[in-house]
Protein backbone atom coordinates (compact mmCIF):
# COMPACT_ATOMS: atom_id res chain seq x y z
CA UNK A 1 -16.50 -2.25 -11.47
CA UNK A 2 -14.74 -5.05 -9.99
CA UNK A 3 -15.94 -8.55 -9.20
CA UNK A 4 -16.12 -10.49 -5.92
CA UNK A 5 -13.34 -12.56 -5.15
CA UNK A 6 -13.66 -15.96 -5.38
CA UNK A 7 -9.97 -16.80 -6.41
CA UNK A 8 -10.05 -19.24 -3.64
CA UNK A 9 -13.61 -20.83 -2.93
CA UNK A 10 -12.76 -23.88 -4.64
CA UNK A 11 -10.18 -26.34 -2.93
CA UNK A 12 -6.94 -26.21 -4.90
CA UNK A 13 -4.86 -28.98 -5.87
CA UNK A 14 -1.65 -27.21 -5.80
CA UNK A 15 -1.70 -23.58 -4.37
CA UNK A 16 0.31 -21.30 -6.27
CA UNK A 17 2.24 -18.37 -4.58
CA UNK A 18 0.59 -15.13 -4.93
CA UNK A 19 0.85 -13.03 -7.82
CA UNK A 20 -0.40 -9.89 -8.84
CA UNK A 21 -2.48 -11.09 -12.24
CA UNK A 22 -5.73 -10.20 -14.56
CA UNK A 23 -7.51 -12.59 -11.76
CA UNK A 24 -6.12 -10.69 -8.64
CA UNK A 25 -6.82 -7.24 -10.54
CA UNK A 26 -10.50 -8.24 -11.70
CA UNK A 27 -11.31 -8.90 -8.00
CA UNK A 28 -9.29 -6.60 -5.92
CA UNK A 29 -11.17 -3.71 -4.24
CA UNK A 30 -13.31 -6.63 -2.97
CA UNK A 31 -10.59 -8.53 -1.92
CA UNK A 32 -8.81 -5.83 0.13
CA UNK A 33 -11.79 -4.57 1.85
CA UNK A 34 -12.76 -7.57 3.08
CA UNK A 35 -9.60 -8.63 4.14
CA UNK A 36 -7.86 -5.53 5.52
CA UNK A 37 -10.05 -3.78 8.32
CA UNK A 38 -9.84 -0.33 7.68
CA UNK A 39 -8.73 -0.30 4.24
CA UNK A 40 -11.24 2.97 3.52
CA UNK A 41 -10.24 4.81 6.52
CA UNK A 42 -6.61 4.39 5.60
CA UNK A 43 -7.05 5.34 1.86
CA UNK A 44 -9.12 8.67 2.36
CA UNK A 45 -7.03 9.97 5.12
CA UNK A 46 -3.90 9.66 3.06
CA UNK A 47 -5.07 11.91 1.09
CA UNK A 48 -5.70 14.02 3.93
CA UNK A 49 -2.06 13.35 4.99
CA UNK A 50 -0.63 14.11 1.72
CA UNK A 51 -2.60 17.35 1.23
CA UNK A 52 -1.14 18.76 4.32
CA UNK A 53 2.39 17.88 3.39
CA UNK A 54 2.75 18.34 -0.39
CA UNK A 55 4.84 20.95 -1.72
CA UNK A 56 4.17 23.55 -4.57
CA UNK A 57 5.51 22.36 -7.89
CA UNK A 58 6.76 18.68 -6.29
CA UNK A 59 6.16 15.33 -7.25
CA UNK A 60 4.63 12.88 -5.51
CA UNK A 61 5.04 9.01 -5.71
CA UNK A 62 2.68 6.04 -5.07
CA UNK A 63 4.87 3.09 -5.00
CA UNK A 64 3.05 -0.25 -5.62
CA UNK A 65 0.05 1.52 -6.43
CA UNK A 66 -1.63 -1.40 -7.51
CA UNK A 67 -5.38 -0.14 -8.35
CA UNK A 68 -4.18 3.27 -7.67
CA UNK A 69 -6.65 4.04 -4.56
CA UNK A 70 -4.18 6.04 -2.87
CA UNK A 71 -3.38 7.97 -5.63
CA UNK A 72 -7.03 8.65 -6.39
CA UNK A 73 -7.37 9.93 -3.06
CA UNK A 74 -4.40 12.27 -3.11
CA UNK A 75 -5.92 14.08 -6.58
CA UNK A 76 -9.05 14.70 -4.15
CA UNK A 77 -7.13 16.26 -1.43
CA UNK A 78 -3.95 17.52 -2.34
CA UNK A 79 -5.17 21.44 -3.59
CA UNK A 80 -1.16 22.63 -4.00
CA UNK A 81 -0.72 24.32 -7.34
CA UNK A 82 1.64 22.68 -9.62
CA UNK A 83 1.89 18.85 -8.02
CA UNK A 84 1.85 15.78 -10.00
CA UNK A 85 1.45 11.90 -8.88
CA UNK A 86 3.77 9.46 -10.16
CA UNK A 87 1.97 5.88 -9.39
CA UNK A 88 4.37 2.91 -9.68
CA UNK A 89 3.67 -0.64 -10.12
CA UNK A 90 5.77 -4.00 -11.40
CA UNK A 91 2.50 -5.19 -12.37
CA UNK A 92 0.71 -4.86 -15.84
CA UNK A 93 -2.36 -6.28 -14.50
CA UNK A 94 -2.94 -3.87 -11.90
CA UNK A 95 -1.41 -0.83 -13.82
CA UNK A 96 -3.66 -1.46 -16.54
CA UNK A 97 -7.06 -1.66 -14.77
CA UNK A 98 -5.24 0.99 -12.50
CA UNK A 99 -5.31 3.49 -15.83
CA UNK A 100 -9.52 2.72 -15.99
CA UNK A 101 -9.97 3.69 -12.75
CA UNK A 102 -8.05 7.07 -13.17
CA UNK A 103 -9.66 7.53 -16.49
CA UNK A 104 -12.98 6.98 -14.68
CA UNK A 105 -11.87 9.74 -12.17
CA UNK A 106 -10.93 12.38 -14.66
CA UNK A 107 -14.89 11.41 -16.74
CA UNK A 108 -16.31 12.57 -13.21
CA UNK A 109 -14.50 15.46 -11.85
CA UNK A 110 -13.05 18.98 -13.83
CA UNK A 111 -10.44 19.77 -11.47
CA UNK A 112 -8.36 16.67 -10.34
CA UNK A 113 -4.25 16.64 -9.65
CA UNK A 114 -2.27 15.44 -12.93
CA UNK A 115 -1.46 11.45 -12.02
CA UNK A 116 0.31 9.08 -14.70
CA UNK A 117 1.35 5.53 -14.15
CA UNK A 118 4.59 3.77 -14.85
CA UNK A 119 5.65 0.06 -14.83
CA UNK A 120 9.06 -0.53 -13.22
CA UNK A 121 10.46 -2.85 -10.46
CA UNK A 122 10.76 -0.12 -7.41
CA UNK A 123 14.08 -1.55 -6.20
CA UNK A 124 15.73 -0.08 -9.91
CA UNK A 125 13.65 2.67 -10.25
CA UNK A 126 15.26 6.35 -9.82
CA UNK A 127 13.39 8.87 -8.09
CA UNK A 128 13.06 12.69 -8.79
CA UNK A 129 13.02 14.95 -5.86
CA UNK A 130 9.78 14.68 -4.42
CA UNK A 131 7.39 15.87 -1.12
CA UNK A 132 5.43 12.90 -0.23
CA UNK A 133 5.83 9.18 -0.99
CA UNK A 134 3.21 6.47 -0.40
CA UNK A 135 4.04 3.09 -0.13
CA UNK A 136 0.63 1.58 0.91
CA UNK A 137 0.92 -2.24 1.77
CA UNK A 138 4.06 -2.16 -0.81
CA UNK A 139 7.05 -2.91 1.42
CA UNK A 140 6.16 -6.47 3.00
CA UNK A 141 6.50 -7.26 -0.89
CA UNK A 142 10.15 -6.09 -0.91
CA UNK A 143 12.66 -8.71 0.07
CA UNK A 144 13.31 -7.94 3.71
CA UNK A 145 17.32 -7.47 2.59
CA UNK A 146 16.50 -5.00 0.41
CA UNK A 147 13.86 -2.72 2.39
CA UNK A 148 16.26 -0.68 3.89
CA UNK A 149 18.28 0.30 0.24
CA UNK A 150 14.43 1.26 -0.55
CA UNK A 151 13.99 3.40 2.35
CA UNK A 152 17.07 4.92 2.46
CA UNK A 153 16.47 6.19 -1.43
CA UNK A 154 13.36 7.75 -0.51
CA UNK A 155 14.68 9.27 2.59
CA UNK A 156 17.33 10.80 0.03
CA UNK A 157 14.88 12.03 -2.69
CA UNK A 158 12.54 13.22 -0.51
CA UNK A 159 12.66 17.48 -0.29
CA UNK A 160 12.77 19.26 2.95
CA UNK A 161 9.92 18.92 5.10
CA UNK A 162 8.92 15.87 2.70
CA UNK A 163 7.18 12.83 4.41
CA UNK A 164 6.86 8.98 3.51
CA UNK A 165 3.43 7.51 4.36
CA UNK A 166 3.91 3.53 4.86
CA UNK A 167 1.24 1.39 5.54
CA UNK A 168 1.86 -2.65 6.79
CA UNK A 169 0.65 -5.95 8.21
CA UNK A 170 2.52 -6.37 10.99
CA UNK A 171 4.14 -9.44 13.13
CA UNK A 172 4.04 -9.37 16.72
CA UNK A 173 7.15 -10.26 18.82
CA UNK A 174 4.96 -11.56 21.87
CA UNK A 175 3.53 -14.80 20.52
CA UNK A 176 -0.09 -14.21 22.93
CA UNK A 177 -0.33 -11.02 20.89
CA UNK A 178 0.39 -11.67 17.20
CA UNK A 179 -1.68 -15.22 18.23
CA UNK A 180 -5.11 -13.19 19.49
CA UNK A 181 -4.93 -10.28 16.49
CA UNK A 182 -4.02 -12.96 14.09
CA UNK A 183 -7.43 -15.02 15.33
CA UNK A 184 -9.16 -11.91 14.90
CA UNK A 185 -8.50 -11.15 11.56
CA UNK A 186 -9.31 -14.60 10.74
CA UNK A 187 -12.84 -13.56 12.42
CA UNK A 188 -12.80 -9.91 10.74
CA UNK A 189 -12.56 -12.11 7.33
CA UNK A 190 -15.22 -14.43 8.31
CA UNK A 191 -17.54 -11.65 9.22
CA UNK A 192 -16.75 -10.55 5.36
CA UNK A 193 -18.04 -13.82 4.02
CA UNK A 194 -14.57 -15.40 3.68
CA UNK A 195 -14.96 -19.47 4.59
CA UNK A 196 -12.51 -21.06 6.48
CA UNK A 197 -10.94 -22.85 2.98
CA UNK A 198 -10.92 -19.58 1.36
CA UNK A 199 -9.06 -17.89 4.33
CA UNK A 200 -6.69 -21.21 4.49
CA UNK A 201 -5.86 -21.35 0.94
CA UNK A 202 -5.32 -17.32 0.74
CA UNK A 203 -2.37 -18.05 3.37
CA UNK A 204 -0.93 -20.86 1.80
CA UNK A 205 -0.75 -18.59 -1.29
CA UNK A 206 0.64 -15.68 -0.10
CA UNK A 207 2.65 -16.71 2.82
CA UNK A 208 6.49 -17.14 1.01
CA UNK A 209 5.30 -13.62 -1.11
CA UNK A 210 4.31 -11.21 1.46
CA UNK A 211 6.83 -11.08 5.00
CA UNK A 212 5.46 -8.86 7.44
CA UNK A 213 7.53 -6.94 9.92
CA UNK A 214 7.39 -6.05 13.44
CA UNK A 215 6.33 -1.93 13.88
CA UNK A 216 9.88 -1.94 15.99
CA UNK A 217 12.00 -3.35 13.11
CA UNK A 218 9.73 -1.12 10.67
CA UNK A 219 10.66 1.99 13.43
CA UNK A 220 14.41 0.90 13.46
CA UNK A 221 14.90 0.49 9.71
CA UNK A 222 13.14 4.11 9.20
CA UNK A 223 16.10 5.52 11.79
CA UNK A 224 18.83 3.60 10.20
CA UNK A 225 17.12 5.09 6.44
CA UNK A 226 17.66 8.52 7.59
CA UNK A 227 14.44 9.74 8.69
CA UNK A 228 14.28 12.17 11.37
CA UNK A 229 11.16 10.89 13.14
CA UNK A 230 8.21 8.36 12.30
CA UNK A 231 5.38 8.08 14.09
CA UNK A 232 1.74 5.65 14.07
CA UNK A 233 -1.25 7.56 12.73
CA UNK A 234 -3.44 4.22 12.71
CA UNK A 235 -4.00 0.43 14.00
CA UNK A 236 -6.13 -1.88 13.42
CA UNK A 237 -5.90 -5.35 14.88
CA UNK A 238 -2.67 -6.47 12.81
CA UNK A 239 -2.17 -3.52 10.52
CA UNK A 240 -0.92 -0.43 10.63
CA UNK A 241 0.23 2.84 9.13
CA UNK A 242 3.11 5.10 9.55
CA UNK A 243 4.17 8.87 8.54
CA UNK A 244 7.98 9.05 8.71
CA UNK A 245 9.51 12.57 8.42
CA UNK A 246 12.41 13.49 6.63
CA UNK A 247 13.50 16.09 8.88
């Protein structure tokens, strides 16, 4: 059961930049539900995604799985004998409160797909040959020189027919645009009980950590990665999510 996040209710001498601790992964399904609209839709229907495109006796990889939602959601849907989930995360924090939840999952259900977690940095960790890959609100973490040596090492461990499903905030070129979703989000936090400090503060924290991309550099960096063809399943306001195919 997670707490209600109040990391930032209180004014803050100093803000710190963001980081993924026991605080952050005590309060995190209430944090990301109230902050990213659509969070549930996107979670259960990759799941759906990944149980259409998941290969008999393949891996599959959740890459900064955090809390492991996505992964929890793939052991629901994907039904193809002999898969496993690999969920990845730098994080102990999150990997250990992660390993509850999955725990949790197993106590409540007979039949679920075979998931284990592992703590590595994702830009030095070697990947198996694999049908799906999630990387769910993972890459704007990546240092925007090294996104593209990420992508192009899933493209290449990815089977044929295998998919990447990649899921981002996203910048607007057109300053009216990324101006009027960004005010809208603040509103779509607001309407989640967020106060304006809280919402202030959150920005000042994370702004340096997480660098969003425009969906035509994310398009353009998928191309120059190798992948055959990506295309936008959802948006809402100033997020997004991708499938990009291998072939």
């Amino acid at each position: 059961m997670s707490d209600i996040d109040q990391l930032f209710s209180r004014p803050l001498a100093k803000v710190s930049d963001f980081v993924f601790d026991q605080d952050v992964a005590r309060v995190f399904p209430d944090m990301i539900k109230r902050s990213v609209p659509g969070y549930p839709t996107i979670i259960e229907s990759i799941g759906l995604i990944a149980g259409q495109h998941a290969q008999a006796n393949s891996l599959i990889y959740d890459l900064g799985c955090s809390l492991g939602a996505a992964t929890q959601s793939m052991r629901r849907h994907v039904q193809v004998e002999g898969c496993r989930i690999i969920a990845v995360d730098n994080a102990a924090a999150m990997l250990e409160r992660c390993n509850e939840y999955l725990q949790a999952q197993d106590a409540m259900v007979e039949t679920l797909l075979p998931a284990e977690t592992l703590q590595a940095d994702l830009l030095d960790l070697t990947l198996a040959p694999c049908s799906v890959v999630v990387l769910n609100f993972t890459l704007q973490f990546i240092p925007p020189g090294a996104r593209l040596t990420l992508l192009t090492k899933i493209r290449e461990a990815l089977l044929p027919g295998g998919i990447l499903i990649l899921s981002e905030k996203l910048q607007f070129a057109d300053p009216t645009t990324q101006d009027n979703l960004e005010r809208l989000h603040y509103a779509f936090k607001r309407a989640n009980g967020y106060s304006d400090l809280e919402i202030a503060q959150k920005r000042s924290a994370i702004e340096h950590v997480m660098l969003p991309d425009t969906l035509e550099c994310h398009q353009q960096r998928l191309q120059e990665a190798g992948f055959a063809h990506s295309h936008v399943w959802f948006q809402c306001l100033n997020f997004c999510s991708m499938v990009a195919c291998r072939d």
